[in-house]
N, C-alpha and C. Protein backbone atom coordinates (compact mmCIF):
# COMPACT_ATOMS: atom_id res chain seq x y z
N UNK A 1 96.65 104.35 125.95
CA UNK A 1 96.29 105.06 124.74
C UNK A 1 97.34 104.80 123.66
N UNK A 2 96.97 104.56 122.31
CA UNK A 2 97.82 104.34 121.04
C UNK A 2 98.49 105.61 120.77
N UNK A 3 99.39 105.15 120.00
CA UNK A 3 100.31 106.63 119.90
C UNK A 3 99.93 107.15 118.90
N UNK A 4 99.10 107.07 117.96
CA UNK A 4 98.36 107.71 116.76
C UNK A 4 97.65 108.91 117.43
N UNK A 5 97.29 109.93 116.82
CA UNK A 5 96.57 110.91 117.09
C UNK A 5 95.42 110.72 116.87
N UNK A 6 94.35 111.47 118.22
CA UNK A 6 92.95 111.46 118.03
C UNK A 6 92.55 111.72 116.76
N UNK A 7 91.70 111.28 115.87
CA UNK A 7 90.66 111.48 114.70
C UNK A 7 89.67 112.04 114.95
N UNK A 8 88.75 112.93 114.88
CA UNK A 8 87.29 112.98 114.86
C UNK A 8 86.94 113.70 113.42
N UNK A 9 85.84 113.16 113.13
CA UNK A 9 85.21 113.21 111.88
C UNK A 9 83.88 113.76 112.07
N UNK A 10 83.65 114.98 111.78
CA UNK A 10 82.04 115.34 111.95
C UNK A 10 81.30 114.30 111.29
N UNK A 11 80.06 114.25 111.76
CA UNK A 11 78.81 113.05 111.16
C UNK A 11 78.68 113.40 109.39
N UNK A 12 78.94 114.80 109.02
CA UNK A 12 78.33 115.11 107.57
C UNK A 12 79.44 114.41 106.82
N UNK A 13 80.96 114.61 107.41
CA UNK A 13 81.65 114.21 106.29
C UNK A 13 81.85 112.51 106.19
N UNK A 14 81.28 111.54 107.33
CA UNK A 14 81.02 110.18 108.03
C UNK A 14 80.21 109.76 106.62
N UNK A 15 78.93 110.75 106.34
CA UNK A 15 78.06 110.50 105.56
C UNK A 15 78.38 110.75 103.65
N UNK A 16 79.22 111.58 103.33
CA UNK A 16 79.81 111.82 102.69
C UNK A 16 80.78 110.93 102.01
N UNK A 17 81.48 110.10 102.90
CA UNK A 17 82.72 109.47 102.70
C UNK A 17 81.67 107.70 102.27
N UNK A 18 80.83 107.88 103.09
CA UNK A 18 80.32 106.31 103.15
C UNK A 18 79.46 106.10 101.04
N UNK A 19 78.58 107.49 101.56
CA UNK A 19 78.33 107.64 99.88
C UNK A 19 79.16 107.29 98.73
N UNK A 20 80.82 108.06 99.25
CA UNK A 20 81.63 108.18 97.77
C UNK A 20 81.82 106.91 98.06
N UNK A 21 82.26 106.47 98.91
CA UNK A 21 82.66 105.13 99.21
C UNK A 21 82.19 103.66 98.11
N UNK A 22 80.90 104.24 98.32
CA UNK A 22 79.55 102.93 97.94
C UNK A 22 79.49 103.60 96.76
N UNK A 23 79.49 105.09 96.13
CA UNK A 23 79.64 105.14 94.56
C UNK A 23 81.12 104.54 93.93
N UNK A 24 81.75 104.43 94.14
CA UNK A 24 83.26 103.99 93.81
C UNK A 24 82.93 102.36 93.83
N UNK A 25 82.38 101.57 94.67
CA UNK A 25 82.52 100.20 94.42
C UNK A 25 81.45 99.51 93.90
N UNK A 26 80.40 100.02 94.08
CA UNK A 26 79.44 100.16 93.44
C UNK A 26 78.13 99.48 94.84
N UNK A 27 78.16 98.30 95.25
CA UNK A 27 77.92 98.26 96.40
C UNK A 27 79.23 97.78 97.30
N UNK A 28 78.87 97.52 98.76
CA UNK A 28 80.01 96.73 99.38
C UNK A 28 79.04 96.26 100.50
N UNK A 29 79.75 95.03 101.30
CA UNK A 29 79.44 94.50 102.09
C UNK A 29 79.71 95.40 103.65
N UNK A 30 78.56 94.77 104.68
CA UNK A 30 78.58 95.72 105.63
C UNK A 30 79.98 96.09 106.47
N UNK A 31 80.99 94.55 106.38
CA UNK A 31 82.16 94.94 107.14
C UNK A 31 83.28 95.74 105.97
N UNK A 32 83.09 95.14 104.48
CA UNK A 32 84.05 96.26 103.85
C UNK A 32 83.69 97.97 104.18
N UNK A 33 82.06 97.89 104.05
CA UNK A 33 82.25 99.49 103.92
C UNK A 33 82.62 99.79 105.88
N UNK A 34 82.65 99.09 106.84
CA UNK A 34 83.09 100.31 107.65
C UNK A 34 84.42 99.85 107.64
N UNK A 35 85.20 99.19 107.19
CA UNK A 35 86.32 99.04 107.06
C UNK A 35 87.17 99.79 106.15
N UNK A 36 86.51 100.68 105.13
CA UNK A 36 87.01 101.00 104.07
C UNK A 36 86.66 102.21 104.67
N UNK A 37 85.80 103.04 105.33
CA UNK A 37 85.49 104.26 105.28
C UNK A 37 86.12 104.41 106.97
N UNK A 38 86.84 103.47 107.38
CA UNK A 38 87.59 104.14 108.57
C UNK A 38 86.59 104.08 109.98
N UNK A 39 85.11 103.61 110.00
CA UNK A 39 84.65 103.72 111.07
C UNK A 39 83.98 102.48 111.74
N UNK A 40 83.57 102.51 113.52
CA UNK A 40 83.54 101.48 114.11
C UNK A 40 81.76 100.94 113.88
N UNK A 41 81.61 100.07 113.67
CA UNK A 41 80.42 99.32 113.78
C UNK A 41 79.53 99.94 114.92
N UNK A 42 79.63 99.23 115.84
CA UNK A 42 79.47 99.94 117.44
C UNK A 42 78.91 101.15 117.22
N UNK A 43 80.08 101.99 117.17
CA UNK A 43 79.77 103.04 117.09
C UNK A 43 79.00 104.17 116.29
N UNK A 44 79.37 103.96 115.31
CA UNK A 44 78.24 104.62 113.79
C UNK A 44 77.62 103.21 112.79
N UNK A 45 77.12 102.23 113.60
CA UNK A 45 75.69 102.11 113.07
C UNK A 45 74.40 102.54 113.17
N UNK A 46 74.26 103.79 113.67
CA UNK A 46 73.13 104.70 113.81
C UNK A 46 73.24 105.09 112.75
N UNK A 47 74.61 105.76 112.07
CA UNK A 47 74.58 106.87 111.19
C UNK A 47 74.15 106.37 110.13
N UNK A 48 74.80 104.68 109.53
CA UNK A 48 74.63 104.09 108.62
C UNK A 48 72.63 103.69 108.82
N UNK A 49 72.55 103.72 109.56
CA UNK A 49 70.84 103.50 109.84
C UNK A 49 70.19 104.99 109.76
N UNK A 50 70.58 105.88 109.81
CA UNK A 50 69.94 107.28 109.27
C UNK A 50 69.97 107.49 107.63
N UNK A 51 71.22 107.38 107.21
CA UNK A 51 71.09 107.65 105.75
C UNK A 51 70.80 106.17 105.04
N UNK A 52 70.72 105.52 105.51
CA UNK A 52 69.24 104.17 105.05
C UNK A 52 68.10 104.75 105.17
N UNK A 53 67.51 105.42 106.51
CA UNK A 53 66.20 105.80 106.57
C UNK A 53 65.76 107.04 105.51
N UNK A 54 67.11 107.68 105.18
CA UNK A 54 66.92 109.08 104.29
C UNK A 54 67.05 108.62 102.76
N UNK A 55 67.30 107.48 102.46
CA UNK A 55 66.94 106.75 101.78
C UNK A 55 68.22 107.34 100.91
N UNK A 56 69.24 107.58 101.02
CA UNK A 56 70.42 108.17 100.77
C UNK A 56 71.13 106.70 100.14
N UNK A 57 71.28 105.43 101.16
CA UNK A 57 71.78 104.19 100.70
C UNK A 57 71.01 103.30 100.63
N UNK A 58 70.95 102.03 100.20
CA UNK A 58 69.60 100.99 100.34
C UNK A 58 70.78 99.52 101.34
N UNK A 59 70.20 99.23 101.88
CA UNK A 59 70.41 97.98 102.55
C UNK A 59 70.12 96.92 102.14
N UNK A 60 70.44 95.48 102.07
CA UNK A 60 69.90 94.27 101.57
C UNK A 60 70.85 93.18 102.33
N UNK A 61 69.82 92.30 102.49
CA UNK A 61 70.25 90.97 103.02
C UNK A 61 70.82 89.62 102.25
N UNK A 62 71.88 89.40 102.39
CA UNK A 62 72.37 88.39 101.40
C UNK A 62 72.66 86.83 102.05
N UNK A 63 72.12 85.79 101.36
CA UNK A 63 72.62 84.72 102.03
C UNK A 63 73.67 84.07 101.40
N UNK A 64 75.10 83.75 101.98
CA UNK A 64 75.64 83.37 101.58
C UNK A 64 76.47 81.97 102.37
N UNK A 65 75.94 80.82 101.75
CA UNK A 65 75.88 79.49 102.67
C UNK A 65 75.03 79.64 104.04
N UNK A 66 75.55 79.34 104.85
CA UNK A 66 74.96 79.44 105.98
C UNK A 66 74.88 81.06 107.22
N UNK A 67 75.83 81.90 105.95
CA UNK A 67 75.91 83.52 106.69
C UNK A 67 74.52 84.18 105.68
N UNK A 68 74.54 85.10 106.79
CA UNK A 68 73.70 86.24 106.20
C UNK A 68 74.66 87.36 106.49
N UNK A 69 74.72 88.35 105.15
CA UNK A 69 75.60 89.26 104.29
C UNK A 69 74.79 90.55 104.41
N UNK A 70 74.87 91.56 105.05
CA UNK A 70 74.19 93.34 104.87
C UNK A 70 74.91 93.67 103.34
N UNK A 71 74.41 93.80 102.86
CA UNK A 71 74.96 94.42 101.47
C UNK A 71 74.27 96.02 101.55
N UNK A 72 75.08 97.30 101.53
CA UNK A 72 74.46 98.46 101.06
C UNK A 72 75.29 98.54 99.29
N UNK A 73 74.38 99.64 98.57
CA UNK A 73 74.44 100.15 97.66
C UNK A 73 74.10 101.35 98.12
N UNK A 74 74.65 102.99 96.93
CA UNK A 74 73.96 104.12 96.96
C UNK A 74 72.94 104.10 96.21
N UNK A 75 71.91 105.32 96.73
CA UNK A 75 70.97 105.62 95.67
C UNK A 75 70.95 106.44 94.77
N UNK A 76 70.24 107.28 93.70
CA UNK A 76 70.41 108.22 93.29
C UNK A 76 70.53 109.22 94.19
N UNK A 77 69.24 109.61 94.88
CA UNK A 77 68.90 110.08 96.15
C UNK A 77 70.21 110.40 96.52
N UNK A 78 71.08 109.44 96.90
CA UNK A 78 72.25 109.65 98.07
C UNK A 78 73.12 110.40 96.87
N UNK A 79 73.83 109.51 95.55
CA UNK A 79 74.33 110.53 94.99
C UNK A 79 74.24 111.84 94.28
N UNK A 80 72.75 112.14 94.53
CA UNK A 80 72.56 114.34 94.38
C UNK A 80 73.09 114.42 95.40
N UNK A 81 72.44 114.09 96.56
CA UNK A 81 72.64 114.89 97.72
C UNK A 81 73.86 114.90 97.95
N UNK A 82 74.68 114.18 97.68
CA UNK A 82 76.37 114.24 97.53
C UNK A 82 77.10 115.33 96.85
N UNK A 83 76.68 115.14 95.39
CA UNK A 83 77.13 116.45 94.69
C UNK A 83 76.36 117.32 94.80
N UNK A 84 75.51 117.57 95.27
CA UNK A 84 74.47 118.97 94.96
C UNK A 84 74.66 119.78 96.58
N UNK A 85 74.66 118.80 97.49
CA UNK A 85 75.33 119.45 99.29
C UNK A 85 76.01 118.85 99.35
N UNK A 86 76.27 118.01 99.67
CA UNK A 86 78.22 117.81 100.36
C UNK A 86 79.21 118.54 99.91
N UNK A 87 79.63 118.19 98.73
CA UNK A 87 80.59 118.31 98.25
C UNK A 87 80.62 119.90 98.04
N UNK A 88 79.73 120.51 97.84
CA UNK A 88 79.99 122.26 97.96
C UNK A 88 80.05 122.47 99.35
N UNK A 89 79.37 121.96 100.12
CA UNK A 89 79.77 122.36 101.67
C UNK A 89 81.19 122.15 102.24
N UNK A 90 81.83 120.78 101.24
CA UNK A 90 83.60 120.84 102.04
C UNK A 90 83.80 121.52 101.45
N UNK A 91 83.60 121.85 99.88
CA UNK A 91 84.90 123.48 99.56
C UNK A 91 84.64 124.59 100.09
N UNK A 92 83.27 124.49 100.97
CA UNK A 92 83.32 126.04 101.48
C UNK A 92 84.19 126.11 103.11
N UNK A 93 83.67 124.58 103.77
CA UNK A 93 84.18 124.95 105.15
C UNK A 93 85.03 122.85 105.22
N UNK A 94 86.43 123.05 104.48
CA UNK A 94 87.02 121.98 104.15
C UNK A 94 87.33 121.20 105.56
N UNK A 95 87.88 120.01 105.45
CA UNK A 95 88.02 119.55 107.20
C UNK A 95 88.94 119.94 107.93
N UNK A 96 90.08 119.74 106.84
CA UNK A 96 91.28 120.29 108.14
C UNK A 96 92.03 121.03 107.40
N UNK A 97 92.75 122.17 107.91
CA UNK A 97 93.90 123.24 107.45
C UNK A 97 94.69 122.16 106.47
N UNK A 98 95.15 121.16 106.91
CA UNK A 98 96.26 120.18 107.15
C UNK A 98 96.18 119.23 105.30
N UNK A 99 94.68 119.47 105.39
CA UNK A 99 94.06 118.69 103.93
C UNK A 99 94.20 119.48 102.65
N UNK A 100 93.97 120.82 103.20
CA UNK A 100 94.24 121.71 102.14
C UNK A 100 95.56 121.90 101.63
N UNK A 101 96.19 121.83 102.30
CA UNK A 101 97.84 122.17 101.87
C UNK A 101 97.96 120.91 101.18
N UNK A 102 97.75 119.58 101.81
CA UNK A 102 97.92 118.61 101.53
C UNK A 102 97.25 118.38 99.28
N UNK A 103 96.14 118.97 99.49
CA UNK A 103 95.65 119.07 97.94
C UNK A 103 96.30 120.50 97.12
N UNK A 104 96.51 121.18 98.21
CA UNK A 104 97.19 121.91 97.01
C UNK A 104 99.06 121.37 96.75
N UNK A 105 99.47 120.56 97.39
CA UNK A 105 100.63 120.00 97.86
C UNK A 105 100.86 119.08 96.13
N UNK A 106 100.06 118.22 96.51
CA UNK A 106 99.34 117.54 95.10
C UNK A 106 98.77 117.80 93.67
N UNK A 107 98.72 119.04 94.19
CA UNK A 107 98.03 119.71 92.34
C UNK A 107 99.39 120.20 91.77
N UNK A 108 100.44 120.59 93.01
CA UNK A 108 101.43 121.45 92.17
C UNK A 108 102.09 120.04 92.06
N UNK A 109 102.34 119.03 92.73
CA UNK A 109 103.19 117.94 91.90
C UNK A 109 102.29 117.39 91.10
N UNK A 110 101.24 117.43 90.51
CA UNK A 110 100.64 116.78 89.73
C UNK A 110 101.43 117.56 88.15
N UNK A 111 101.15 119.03 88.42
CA UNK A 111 101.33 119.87 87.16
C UNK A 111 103.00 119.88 87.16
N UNK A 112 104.13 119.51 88.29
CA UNK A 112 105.43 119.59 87.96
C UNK A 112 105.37 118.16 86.70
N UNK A 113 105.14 117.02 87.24
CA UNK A 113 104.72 116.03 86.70
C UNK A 113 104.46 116.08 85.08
N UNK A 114 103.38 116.39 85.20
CA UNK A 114 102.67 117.04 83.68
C UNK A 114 103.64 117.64 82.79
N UNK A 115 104.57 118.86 83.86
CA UNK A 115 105.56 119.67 83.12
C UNK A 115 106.68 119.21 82.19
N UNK A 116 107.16 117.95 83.35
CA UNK A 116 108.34 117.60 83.27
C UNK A 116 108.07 116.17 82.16
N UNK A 117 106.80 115.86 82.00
CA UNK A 117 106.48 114.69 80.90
C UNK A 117 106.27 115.29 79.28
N UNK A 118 105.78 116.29 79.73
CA UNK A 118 105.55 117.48 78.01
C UNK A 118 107.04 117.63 77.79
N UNK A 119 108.17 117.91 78.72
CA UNK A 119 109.04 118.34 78.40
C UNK A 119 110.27 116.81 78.08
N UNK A 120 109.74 115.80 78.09
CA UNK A 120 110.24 114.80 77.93
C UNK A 120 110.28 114.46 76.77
N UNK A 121 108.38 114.63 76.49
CA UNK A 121 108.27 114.58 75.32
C UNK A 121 108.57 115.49 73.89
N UNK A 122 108.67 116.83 74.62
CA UNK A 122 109.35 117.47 73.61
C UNK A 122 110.61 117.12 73.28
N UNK A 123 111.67 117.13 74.17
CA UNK A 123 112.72 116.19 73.95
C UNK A 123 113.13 115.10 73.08
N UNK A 124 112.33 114.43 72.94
CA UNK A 124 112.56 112.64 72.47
C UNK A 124 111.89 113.16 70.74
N UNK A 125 111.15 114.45 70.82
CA UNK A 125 110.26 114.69 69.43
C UNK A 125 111.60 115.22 68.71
């Protein structure tokens, strides 16, 4: 066993992540997106074959020379259902204790940040 700690990822936030994923790049190819969203082929190409069937992402076949290329894109479809359920469902029941601290960890250095640049700039004014 690797010395990293177990991961598990419920399926909603699997589905979630693959969405923002594919809204952020706009499409990606089948090995970037499970490469980019952290998960095994093998293993969650069901999931990626459910929110195809929910018509959440679209699939397409690309030839490129002598390969053939899975290309997904999101749909609209996929991005409501993103902001309209997902994304209110993690702020109500977020993934880990560990994430939260972690974002609120980040907002307060974001605003020390902020503080300490207003106050730079008051300075130099």
């Amino acid at each position: 066993m690797s010395g990293s700690p177990i991961s598990y990822r419920d399926r909603i936030y699997i589905v979630k992540d693959v969405i923002l994923k594919l809204v952020e790049y706009g499409e990606l190819n089948q090995t970037a997106l499970v490469s980019f969203c952290g998960l095994n082929l093998k293993k969650h190409k069901p999931i990626l074959e459910d929110i195809e069937r929910n018509e959440l992402i679209e699939r397409r076949e690309a030839t490129i020379g002598k390969r053939t290329v899975t290309i997904y894109k999101p749909t609209q479809k996929g991005m409501a259902f993103c902001s309209d359920i997902l994304e209110p469902y993690e702020k109500m029941f977020p993934r880990r204790k560990d994430e939260i601290k972690k974002r609120e960890d980040n907002a307060t250095a974001e605003n020390e940040k902020k503080v300490n640049t207003d106050l730079i700039m008051l300075v130099l004014i």
